[in-house]
Structure formats: C-alpha cells, structure tokens
N, C-alpha and C. Protein backbone atom coordinates (compact mmCIF):
# COMPACT_ATOMS: atom_id res chain seq x y z
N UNK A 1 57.28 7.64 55.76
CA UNK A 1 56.88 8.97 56.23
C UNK A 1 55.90 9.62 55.25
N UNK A 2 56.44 9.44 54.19
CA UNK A 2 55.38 10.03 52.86
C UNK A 2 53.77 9.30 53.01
N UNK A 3 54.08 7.95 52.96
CA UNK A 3 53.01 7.07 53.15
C UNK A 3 52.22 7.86 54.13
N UNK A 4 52.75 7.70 55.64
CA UNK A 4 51.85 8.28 57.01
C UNK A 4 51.33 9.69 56.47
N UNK A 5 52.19 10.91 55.97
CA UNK A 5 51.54 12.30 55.49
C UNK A 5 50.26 12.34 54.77
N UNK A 6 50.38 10.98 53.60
CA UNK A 6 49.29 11.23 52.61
C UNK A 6 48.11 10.46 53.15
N UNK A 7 48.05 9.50 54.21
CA UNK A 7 47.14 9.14 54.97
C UNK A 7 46.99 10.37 55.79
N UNK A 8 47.36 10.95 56.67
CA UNK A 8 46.74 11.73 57.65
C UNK A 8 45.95 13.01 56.91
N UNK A 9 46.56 13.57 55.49
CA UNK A 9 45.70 14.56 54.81
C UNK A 9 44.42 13.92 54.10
N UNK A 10 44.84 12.16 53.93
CA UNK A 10 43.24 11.62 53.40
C UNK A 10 42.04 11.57 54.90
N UNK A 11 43.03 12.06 56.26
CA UNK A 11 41.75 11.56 57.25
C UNK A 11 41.28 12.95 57.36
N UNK A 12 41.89 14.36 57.32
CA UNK A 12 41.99 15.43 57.55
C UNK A 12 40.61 15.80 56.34
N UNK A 13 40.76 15.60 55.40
CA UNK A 13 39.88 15.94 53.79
C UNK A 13 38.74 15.13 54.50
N UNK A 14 38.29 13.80 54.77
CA UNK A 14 37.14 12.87 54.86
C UNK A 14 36.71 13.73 56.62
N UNK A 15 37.58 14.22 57.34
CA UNK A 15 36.92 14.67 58.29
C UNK A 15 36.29 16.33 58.16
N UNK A 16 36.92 16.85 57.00
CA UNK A 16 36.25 18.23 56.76
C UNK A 16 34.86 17.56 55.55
N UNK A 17 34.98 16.93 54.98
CA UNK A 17 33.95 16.44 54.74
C UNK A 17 32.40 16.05 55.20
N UNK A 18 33.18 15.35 56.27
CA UNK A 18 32.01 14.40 56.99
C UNK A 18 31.33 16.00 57.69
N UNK A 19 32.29 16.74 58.79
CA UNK A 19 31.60 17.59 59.45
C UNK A 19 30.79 18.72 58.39
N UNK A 20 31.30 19.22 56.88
CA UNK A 20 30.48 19.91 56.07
C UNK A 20 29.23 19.17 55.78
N UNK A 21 28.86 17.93 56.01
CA UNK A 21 27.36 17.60 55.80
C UNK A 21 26.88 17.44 56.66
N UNK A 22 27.55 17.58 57.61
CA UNK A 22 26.23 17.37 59.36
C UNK A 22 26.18 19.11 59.64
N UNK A 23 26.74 19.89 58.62
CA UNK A 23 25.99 21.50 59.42
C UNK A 23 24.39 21.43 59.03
N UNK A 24 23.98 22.73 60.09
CA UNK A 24 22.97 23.12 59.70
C UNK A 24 22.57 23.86 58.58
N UNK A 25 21.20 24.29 58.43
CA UNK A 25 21.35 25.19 56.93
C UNK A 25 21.54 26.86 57.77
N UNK A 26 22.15 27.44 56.84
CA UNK A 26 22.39 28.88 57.18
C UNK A 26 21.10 29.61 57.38
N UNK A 27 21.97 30.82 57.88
CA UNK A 27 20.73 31.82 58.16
C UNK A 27 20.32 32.62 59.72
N UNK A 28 20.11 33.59 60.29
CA UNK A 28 19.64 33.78 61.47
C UNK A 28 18.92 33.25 62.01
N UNK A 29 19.51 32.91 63.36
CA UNK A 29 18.00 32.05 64.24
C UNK A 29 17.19 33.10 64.70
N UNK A 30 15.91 32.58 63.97
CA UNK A 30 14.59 33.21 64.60
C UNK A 30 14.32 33.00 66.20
N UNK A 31 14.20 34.62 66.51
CA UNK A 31 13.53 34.25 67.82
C UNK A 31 12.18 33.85 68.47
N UNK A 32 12.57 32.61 68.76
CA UNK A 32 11.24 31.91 69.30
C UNK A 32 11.06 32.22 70.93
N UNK A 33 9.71 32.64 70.99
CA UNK A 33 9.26 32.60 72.45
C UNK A 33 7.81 32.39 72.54
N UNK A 34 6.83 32.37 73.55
CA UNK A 34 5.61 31.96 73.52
C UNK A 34 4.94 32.82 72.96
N UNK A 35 3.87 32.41 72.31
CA UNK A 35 3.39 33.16 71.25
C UNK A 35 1.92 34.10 72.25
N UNK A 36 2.12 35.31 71.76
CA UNK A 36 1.16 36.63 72.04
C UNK A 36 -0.09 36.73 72.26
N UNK A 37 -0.71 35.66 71.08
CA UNK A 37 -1.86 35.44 70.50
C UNK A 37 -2.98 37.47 70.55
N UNK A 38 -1.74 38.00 70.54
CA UNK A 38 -1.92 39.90 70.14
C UNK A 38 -2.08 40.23 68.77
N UNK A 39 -2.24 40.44 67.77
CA UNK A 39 -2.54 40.91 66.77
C UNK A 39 -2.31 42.04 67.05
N UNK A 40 -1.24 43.08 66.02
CA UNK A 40 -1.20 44.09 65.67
C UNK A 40 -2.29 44.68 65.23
N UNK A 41 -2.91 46.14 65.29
CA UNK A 41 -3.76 46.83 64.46
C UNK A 41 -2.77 47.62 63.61
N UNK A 42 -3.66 48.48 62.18
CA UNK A 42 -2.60 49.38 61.32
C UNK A 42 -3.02 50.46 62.28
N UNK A 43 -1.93 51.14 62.13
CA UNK A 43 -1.94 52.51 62.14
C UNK A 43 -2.62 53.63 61.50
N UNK A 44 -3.34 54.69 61.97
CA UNK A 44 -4.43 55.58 60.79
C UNK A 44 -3.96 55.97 59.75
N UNK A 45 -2.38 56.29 59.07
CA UNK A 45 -2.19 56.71 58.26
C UNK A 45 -1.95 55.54 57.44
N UNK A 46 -1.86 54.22 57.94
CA UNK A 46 -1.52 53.13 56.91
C UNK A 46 -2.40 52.95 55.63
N UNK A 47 -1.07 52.54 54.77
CA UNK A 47 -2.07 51.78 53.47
C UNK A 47 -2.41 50.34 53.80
N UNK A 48 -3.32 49.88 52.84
CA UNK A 48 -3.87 48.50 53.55
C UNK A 48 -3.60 47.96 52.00
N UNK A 49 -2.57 46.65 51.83
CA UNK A 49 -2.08 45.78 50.58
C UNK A 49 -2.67 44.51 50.56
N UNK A 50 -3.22 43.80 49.97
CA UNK A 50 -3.44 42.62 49.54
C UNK A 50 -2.08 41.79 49.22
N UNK A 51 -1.84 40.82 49.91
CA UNK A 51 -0.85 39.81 49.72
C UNK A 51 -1.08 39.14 48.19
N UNK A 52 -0.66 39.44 47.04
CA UNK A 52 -0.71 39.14 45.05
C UNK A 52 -0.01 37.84 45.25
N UNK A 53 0.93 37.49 45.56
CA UNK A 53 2.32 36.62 45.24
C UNK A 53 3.24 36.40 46.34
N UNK A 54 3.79 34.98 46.31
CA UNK A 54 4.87 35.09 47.53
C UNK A 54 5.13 33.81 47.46
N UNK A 55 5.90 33.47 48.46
CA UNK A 55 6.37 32.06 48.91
C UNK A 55 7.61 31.78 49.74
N UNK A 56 7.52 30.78 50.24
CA UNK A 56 9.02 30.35 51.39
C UNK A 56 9.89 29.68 51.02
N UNK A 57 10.72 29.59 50.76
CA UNK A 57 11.88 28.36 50.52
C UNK A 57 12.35 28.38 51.12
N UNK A 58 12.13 27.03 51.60
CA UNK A 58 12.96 26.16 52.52
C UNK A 58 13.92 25.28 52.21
N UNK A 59 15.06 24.98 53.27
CA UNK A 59 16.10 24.23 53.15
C UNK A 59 16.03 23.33 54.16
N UNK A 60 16.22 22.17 54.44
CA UNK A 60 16.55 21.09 55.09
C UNK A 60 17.52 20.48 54.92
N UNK A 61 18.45 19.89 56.17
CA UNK A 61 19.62 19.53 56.05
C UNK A 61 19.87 17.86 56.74
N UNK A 62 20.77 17.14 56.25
CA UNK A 62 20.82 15.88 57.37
C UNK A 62 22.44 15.22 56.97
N UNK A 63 22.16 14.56 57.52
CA UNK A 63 23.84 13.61 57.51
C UNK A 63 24.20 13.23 56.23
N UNK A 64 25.04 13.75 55.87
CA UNK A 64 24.93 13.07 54.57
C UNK A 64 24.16 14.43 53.23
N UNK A 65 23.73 15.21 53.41
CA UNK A 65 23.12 15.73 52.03
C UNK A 65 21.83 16.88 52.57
N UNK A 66 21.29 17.40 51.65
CA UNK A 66 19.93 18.71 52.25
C UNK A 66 19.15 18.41 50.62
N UNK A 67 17.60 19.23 51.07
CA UNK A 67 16.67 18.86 50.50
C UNK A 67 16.37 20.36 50.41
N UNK A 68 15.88 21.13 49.27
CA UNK A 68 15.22 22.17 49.36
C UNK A 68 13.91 22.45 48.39
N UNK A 69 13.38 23.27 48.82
CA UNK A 69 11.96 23.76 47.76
C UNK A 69 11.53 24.86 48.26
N UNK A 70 9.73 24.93 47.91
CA UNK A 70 9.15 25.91 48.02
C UNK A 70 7.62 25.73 49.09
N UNK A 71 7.28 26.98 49.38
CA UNK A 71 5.47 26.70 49.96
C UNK A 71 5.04 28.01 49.39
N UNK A 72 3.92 27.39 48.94
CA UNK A 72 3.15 28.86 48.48
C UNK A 72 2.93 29.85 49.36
N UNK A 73 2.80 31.37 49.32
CA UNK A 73 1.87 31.99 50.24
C UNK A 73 0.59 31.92 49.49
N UNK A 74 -0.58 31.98 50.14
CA UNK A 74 -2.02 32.03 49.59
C UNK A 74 -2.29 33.10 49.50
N UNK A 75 -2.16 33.51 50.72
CA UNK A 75 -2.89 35.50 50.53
C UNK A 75 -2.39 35.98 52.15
N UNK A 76 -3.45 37.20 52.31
CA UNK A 76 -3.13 37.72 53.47
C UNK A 76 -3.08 38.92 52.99
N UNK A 77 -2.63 40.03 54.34
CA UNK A 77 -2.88 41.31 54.29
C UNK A 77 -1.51 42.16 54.53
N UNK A 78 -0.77 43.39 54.46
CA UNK A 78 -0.13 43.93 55.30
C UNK A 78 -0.60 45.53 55.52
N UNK A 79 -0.48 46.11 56.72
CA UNK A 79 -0.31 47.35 56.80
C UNK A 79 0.52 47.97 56.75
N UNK A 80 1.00 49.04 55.87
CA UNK A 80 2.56 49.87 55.95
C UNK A 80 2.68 51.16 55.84
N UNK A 81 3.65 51.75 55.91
CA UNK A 81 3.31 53.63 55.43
C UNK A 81 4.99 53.80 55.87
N UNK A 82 5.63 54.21 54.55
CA UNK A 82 6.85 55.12 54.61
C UNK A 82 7.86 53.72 54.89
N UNK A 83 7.65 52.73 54.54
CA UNK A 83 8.41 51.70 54.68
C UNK A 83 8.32 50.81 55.98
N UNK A 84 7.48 51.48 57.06
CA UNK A 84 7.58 50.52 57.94
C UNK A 84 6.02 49.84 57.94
N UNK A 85 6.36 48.42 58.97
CA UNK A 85 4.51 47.48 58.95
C UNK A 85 4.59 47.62 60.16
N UNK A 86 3.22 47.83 59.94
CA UNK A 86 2.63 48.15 61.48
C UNK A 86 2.13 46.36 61.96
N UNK A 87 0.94 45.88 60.63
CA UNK A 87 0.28 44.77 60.84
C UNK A 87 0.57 43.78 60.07
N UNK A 88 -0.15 42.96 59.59
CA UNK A 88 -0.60 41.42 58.77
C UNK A 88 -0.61 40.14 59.36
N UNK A 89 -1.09 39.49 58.37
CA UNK A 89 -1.67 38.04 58.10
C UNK A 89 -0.82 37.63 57.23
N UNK A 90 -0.30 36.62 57.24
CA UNK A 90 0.16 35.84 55.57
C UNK A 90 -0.16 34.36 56.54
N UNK A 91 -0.91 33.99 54.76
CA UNK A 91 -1.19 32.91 54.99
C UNK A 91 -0.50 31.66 54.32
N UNK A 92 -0.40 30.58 54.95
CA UNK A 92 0.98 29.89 53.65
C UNK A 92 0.20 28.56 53.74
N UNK A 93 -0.21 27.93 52.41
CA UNK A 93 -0.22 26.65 52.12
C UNK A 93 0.52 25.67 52.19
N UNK A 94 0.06 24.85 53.03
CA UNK A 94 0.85 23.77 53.28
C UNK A 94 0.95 22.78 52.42
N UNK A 95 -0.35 22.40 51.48
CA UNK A 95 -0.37 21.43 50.37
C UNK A 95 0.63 21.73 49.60
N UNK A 96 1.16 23.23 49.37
CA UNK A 96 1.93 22.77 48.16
C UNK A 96 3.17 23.13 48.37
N UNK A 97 3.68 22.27 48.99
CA UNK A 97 4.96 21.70 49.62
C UNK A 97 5.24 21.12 48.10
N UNK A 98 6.36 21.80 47.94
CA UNK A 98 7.32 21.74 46.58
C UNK A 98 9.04 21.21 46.48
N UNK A 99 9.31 20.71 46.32
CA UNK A 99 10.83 20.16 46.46
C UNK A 99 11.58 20.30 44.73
N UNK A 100 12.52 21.23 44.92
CA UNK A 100 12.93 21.93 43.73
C UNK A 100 14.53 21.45 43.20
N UNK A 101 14.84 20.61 44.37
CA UNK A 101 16.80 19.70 43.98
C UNK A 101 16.17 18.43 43.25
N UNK A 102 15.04 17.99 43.21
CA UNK A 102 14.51 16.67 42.65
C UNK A 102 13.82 17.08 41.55
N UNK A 103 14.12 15.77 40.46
CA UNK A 103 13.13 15.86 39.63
C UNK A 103 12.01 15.04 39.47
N UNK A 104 11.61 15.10 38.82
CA UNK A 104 10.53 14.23 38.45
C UNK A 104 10.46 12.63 38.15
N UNK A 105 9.81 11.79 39.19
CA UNK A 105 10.37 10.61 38.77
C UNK A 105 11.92 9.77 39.17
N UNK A 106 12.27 11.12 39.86
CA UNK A 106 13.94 11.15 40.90
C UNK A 106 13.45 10.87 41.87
N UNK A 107 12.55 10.66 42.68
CA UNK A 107 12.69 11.14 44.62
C UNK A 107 11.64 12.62 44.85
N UNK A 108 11.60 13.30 43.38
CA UNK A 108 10.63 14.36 43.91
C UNK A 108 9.43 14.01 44.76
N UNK A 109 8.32 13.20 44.14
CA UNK A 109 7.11 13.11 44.47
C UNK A 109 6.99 12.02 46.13
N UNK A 110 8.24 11.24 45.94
CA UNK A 110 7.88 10.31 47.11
C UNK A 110 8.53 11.31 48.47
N UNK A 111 9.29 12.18 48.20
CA UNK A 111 9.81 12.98 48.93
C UNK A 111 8.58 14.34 49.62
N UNK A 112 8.12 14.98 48.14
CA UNK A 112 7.32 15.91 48.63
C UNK A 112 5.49 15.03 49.40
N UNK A 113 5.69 13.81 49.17
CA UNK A 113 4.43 13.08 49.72
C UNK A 113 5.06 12.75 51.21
N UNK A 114 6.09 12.24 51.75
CA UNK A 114 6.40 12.02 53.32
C UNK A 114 6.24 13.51 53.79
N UNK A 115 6.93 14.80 52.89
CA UNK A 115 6.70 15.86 54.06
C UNK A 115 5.26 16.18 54.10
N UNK A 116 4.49 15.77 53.42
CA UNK A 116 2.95 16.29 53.40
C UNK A 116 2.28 15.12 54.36
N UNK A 117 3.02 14.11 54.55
CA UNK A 117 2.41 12.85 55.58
C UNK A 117 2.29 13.23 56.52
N UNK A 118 1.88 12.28 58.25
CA UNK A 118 1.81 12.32 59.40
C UNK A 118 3.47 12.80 60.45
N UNK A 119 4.15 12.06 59.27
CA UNK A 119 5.51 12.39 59.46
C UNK A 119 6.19 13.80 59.44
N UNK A 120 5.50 14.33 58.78
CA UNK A 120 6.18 16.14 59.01
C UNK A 120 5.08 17.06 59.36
N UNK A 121 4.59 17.48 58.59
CA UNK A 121 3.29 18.46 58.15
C UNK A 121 2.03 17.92 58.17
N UNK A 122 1.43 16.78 58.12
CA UNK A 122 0.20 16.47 57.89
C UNK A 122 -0.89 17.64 57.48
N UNK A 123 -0.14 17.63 56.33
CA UNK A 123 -1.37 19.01 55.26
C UNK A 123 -2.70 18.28 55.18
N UNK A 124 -2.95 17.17 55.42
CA UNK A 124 -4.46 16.80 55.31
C UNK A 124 -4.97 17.07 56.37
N UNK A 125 -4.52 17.22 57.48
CA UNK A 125 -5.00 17.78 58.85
C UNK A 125 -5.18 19.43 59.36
N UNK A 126 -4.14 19.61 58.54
CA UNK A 126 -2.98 21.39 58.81
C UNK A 126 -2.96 21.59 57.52
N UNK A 127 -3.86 21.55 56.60
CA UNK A 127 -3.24 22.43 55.12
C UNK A 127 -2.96 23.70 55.07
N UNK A 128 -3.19 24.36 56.02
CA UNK A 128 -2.79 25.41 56.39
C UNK A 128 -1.62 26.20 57.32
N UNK A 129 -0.54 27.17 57.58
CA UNK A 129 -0.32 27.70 58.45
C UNK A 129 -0.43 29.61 58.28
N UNK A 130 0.03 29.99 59.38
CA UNK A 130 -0.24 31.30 59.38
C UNK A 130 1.01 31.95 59.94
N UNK A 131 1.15 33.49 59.66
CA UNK A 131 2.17 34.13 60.21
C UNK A 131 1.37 35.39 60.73
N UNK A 132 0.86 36.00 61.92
CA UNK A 132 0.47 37.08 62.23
C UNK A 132 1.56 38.08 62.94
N UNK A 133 1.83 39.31 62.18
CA UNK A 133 2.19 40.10 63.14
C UNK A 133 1.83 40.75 64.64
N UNK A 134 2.89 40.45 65.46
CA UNK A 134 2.10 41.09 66.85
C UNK A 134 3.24 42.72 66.76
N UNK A 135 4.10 42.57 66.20
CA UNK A 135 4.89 44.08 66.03
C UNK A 135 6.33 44.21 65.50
N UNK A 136 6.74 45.32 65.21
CA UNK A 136 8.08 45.16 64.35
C UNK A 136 8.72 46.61 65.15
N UNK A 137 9.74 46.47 64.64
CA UNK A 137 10.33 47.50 64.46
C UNK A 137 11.48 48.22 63.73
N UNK A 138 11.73 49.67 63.56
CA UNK A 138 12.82 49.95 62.46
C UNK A 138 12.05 49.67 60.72
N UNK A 139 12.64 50.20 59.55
CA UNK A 139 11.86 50.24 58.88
C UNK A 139 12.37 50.06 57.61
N UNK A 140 12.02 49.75 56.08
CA UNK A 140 12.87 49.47 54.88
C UNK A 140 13.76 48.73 55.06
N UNK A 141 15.36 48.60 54.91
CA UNK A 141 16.10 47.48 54.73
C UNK A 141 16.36 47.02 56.11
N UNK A 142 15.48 47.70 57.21
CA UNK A 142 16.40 47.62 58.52
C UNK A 142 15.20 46.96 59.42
N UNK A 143 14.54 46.41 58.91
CA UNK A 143 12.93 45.79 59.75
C UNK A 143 13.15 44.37 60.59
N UNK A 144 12.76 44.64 61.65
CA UNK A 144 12.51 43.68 62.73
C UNK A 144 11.27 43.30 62.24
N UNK A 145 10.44 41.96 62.42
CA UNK A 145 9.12 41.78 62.36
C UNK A 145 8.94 40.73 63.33
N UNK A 146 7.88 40.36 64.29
CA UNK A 146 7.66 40.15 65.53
C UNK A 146 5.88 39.06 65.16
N UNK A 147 6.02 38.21 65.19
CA UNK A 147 4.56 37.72 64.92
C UNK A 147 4.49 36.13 65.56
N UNK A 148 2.98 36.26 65.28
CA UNK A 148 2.80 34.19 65.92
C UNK A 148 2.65 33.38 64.76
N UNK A 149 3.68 32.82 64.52
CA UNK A 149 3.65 31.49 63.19
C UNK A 149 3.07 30.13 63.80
N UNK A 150 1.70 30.03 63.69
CA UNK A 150 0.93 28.29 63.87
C UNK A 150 1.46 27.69 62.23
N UNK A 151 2.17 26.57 62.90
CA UNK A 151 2.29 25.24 61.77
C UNK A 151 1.77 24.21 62.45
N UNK A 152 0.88 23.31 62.03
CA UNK A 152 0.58 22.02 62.50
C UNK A 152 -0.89 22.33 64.05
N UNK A 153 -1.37 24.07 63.78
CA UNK A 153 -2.34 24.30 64.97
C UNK A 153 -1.48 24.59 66.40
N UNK A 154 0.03 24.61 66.37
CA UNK A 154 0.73 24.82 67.67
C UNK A 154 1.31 26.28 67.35
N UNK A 155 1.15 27.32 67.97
CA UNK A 155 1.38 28.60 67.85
C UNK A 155 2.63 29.01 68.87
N UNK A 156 3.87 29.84 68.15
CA UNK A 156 4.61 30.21 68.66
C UNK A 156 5.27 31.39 67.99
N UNK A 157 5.52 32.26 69.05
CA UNK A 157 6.04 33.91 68.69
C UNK A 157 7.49 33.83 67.82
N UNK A 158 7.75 34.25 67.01
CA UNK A 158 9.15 34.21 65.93
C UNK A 158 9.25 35.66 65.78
N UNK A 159 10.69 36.18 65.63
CA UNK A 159 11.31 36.98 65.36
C UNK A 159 12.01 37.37 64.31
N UNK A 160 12.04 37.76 63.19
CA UNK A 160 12.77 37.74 62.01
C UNK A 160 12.88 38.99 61.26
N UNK A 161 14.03 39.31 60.81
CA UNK A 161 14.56 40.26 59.76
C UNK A 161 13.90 40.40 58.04
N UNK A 162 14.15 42.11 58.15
CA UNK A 162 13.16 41.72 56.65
C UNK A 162 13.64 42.76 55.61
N UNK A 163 13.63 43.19 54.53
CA UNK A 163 13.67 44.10 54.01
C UNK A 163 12.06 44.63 53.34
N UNK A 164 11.65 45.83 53.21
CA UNK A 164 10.42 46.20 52.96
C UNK A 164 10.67 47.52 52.08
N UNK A 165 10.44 47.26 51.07
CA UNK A 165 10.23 48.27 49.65
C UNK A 165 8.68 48.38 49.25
N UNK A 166 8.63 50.40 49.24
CA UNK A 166 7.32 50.56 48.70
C UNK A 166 7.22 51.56 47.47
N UNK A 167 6.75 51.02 46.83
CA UNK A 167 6.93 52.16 45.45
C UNK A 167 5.08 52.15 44.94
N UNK A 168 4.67 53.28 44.60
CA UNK A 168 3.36 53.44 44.31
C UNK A 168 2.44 52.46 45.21
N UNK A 169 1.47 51.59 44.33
CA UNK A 169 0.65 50.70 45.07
C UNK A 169 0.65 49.27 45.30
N UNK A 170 2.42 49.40 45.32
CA UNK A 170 3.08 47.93 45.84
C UNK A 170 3.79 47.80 46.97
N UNK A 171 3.90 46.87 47.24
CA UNK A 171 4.86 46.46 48.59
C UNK A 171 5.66 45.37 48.39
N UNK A 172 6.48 45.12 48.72
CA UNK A 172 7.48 43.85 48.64
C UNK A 172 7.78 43.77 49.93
N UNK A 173 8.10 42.68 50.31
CA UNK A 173 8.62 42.00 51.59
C UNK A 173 9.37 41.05 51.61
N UNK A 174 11.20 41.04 51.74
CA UNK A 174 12.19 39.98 51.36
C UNK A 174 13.07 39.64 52.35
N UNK A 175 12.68 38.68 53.03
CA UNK A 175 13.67 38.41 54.53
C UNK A 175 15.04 37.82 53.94
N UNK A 176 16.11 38.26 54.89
CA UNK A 176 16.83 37.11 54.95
C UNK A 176 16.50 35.71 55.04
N UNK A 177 18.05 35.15 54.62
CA UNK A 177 17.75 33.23 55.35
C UNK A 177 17.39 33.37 56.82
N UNK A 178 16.42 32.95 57.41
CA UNK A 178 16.55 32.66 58.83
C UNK A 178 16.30 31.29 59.07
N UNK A 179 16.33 31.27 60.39
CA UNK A 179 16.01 29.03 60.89
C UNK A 179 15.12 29.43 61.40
N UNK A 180 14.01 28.29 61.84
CA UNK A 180 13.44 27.87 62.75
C UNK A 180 13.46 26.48 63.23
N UNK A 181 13.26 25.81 64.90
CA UNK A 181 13.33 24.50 65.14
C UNK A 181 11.92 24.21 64.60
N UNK A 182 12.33 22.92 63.76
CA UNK A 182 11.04 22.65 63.66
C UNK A 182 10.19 21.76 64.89
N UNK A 183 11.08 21.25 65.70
CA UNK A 183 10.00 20.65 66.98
C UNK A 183 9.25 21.28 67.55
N UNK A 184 9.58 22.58 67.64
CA UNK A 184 8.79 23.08 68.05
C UNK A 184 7.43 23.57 67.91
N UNK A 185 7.16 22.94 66.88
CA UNK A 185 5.99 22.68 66.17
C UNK A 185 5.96 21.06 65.70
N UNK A 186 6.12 20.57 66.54
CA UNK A 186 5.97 18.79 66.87
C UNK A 186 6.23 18.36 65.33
N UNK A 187 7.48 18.65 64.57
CA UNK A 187 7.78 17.67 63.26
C UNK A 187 8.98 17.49 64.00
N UNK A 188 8.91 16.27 64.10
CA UNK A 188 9.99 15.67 65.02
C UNK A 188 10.38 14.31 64.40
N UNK A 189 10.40 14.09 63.05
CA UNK A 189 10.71 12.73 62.45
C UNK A 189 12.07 13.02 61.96
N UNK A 190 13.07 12.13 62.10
CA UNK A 190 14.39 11.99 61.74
C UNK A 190 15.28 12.68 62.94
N UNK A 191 14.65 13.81 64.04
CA UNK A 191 15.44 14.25 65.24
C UNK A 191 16.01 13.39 65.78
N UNK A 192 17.20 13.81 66.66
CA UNK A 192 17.97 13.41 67.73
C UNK A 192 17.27 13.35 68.80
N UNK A 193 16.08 13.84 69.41
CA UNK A 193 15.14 14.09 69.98
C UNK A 193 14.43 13.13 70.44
N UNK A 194 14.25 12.61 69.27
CA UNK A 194 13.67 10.80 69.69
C UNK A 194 14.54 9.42 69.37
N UNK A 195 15.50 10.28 69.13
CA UNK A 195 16.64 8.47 69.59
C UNK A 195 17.22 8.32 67.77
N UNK A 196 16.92 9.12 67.20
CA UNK A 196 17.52 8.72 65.75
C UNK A 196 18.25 7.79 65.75
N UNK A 197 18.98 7.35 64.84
CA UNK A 197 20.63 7.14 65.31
C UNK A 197 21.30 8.04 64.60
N UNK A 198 22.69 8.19 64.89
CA UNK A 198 23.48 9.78 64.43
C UNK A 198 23.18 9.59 62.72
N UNK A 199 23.76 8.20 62.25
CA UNK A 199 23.85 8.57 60.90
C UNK A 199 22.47 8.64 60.02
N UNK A 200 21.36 8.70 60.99
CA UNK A 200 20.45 9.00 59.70
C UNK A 200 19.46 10.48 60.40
N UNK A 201 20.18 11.15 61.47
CA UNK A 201 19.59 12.39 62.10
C UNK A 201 19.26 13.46 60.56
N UNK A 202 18.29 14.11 60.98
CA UNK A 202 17.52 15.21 59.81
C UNK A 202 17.84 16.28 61.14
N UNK A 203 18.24 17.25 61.01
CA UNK A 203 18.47 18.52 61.75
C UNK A 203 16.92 19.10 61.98
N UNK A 204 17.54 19.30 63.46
CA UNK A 204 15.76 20.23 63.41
C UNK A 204 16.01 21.64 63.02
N UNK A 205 16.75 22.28 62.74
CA UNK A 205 16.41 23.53 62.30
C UNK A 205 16.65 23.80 60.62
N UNK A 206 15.15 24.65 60.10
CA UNK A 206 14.80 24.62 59.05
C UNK A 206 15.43 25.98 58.42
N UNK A 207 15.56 26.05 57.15
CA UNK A 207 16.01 27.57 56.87
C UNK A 207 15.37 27.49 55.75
N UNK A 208 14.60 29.15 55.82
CA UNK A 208 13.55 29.59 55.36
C UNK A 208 13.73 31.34 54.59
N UNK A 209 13.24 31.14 53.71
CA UNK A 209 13.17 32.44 52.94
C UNK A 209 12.15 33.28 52.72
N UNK A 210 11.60 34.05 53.02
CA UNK A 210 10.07 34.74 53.46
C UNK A 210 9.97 35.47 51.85
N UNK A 211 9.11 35.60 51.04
CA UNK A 211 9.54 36.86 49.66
C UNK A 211 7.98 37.06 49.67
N UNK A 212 7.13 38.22 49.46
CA UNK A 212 5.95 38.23 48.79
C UNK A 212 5.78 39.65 48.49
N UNK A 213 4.76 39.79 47.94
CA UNK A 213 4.23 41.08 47.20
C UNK A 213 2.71 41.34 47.67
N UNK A 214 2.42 42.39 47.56
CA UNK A 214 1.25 42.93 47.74
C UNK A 214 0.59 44.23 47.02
N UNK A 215 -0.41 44.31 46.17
CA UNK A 215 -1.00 45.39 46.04
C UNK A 215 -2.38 46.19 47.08
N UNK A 216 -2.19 47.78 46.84
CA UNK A 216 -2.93 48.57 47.93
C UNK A 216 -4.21 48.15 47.47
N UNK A 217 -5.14 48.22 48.29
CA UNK A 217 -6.60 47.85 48.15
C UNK A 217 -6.93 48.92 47.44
C-alpha cells in the first residue's frame, strides 16, 4: 500500500511538472483584430516627445523550458498632455534580437541567429517593425492603447495596457506583460499549426514587455 501511495504522488509531482512546462508565458492577451491602417493625429494642446530609450522583452515558451530577451526600440514619436496619448510611432529593431537566459558561447548566438533567420523574423528582409497608434483610451496608470503592429510587413490592430508617467519634459511608457500570437504574423516555426509533433511544439503566443522613454521636442 505504501509502495502504490509513493508511486501515485511520484505520477501526481511528474504530472504537475510536465503540465508547468507546456504553459504559456503570462500576461494579457492582446487584442488582435484587422488592422486600421488610421493613424492617430495629436491633439492641439499636445506635447510632441521624441522616443530617447526603450525596448521589449520578450518571453517564449515550449515543451520542456522558455527562452527570453530583448529588442531594441529605435526611435519614434508620442503625443501626450496630462497623462493621456493621443498619437505615435515606435519603431522596434528587429536586428537586435537579444536573448538574455543564455550566455555566451551557451546557445546564445546560435539561438539569437535562428530567431533572426527565415525561420522566425527574417531581420534581413524585415529589420524592421512598427507599432502605430490608431487610439487609446483612459489615462496614466489606467491607459488602453489601440494601434497597428507590422512584424514581418503583415499588419494587424493590437490592443494593450499601459502605464504613462509625465514629469517636466519626459514621458515614460510601461505596459504590462501582454501576449501576442505570433502566427499571426506568419512565424509559424515549431507551431502546432503545421504538424509539430507535441513534444517539440514552441507556443505561439509571445509575451512581451513594452518600456520606453521620451523627451519633449
């Protein structure tokens, strides 16, 4: 009887196991719908900020273990006044796709070279993506933001939470974790989507951390 107990708590432990590495990564799902291709204008009383600093970290998850890092933002614009955005641009580099659980000479470089391949991102094609606001709403810790994110040249409308602090001639902008699918922007390598097999599936949804700064023009 002892025997059968301490087997069924070793299948009980290996099955909370197994299912803690097939979750997804945390975070709100972004709402995706077809993208606007609307651009927000500012508002007349807005200040107009230069995007200084920023970046995304991302998380990726799969059977078995997750991968995380960084993407630069490059630049871009926002419009704001009294804590809320009316507009912007952020622009995010795709080349420098960063992987921050690896080191050097570990898996970093052959890792951050497949997501920059044909296989995820093809930054030699797409070194670029974009986030445009088409509109938000609510304002400071309580911001909706509403825009068309092109990754890979395929454009689609996202929805995401933000916090927005303005003090003198700065701005900050710090989302929650949110997801996005990444098929939906055709990185579709390691999905269930195209026949994986279970034990080597990569989850399509990505979780992402929005942070940047801006000074007023």
């Amino acid at each position: 009887m002892k025997l059968l107990f301490r087997f069924s708590c070793l299948l009980l432990i290996l099955g909370l196991g197994f299912t803690a590495c097939k979750k997804a990564p945390k975070g709100v799902d972004a709402q995706t719908t077809t993208a606007t291709n609307n651009a927000a204008t500012a508002d007349a009383n807005d200040k107009m900020y230069t995007i200084t600093d920023g970046q995304l970290q991302w998380t990726g998850t799969k059977v078995g273990g997750e991968h995380s890092g960084t993407v630069k933002i490059s630049g871009g614009e926002v419009a704001a006044s009294n804590g809320k955005i009316s507009a912007g641009t952020v622009n995010i580099d795709m080349s420098s796709i960063n992987v921050t659980d690896l080191k050097a000479g570990d898996g970093k470089e052959k890792l951050e070279g497949h997501l920059k391949n044909e296989d995820f991102f093809n930054t030699a094609a797409h070194p670029n993506a974009t986030f445009k606001v088409t509109s938000t709403s609510g304002s400071g810790t309580d911001t909706k933001v509403t825009g068309d994110l092109t990754i890979k040249g395929i454009t689609k409308s996202i929805t995401i939470p933000a916090n927005v602090a303005m003090a003198g001639d700065k701005i900050s902008v710090v989302s929650p974790s949110f997801k996005i699918n990444r098929t939906e922007w055709d990185v579709k390598y390691g999905s269930g989507l195209v026949g994986t097999a279970k034990d080597k599936i990569i989850h399509d949804e990505i979780g992402l951390v929005l942070s940047l700064t801006g000074q007023a023009k």
